[in-house]
Protein backbone atom coordinates (compact mmCIF):
# COMPACT_ATOMS: atom_id res chain seq x y z
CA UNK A 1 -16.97 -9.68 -2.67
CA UNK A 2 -13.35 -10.43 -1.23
CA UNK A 3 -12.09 -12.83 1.12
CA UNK A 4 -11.13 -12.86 4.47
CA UNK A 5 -7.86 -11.24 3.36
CA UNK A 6 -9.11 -9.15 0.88
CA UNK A 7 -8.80 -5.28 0.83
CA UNK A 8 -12.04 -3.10 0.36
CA UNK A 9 -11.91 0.26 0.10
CA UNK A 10 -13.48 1.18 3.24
CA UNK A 11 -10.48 -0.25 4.80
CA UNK A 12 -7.95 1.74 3.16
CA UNK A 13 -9.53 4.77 3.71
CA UNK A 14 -9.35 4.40 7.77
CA UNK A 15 -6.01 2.30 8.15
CA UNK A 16 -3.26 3.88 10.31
CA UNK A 17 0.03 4.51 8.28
CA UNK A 18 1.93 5.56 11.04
CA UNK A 19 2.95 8.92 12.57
CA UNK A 20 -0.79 9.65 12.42
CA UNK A 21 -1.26 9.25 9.05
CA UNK A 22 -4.75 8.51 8.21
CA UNK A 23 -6.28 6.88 4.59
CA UNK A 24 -4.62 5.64 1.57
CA UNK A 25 -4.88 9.11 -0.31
CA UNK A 26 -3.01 10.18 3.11
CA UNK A 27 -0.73 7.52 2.61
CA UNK A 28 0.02 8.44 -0.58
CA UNK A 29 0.93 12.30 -0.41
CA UNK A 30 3.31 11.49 3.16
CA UNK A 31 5.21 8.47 1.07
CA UNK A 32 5.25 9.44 -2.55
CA UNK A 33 4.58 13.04 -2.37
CA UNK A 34 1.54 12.44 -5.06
CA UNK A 35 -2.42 12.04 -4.95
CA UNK A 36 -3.61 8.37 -5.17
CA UNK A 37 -5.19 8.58 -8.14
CA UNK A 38 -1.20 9.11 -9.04
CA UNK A 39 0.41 6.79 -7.56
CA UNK A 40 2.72 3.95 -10.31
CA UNK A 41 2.58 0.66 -9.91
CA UNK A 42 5.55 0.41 -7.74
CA UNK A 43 3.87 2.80 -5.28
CA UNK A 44 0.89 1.09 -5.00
CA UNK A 45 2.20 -2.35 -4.41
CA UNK A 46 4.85 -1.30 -1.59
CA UNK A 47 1.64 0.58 0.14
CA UNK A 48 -0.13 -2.78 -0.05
CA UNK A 49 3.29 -4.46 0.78
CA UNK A 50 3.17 -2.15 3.97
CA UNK A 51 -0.45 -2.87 5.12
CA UNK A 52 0.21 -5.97 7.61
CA UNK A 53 1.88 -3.34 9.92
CA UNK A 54 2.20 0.03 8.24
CA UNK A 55 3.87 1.77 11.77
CA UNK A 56 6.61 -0.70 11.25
CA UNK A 57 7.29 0.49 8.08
CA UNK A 58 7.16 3.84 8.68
CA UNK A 59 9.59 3.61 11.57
CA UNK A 60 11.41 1.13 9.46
CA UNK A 61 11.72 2.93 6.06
CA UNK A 62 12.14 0.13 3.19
CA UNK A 63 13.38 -3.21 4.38
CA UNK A 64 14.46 -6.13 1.96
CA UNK A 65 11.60 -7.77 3.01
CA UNK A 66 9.20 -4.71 2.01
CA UNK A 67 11.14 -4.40 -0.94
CA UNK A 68 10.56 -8.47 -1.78
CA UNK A 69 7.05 -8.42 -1.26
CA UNK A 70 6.50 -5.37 -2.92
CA UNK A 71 8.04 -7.04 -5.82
CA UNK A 72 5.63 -10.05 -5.35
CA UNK A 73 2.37 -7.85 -5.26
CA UNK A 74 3.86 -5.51 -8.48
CA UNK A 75 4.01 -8.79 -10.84
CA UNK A 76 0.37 -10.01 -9.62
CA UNK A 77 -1.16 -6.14 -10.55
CA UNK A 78 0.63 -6.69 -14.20
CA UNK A 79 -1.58 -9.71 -14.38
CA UNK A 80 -4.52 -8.51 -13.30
CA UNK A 81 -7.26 -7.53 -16.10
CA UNK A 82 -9.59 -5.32 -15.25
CA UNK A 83 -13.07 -5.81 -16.72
């Protein structure tokens, strides 16, 4: 179970990324041209980076503050260990 702030799943596979594109595997192939399952590191953390307001972003492109939180959220996934 996750916190309040947590991400499931379920929610990345209805979130809005902007310019009506729907779902993280969505996400995915508009940003980074790839499937999901294919995304690096550095992919995945600026789509998480981008989830607080993912329109913004993809009016935006990459701001310096996408880019340091990005970086933030790509050193916490090294450190995760997955059971």
């Amino acid at each position: 179970m996750l916190g309040k702030g947590g991400i499931r799943e379920s929610d990345l596979k209805v979130r809005e990324w902007g310019g009506g594109v729907l779902g993280g595997e969505a996400a995915a192939r508009h940003y980074f041209g790839v499937d999901a399952s294919r995304v690096s590191t550095a992919e995945a953390s600026r789509l998480a980076a981008m989830i607080p307001s993912p329109r913004y972003y993809d009016g935006h492109g990459v701001t310096p503050a996408l880019r340091e939180r990005s970086e933030v959220l790509r050193q916490r996934i090294r450190r995760v260990r997955i059971p």
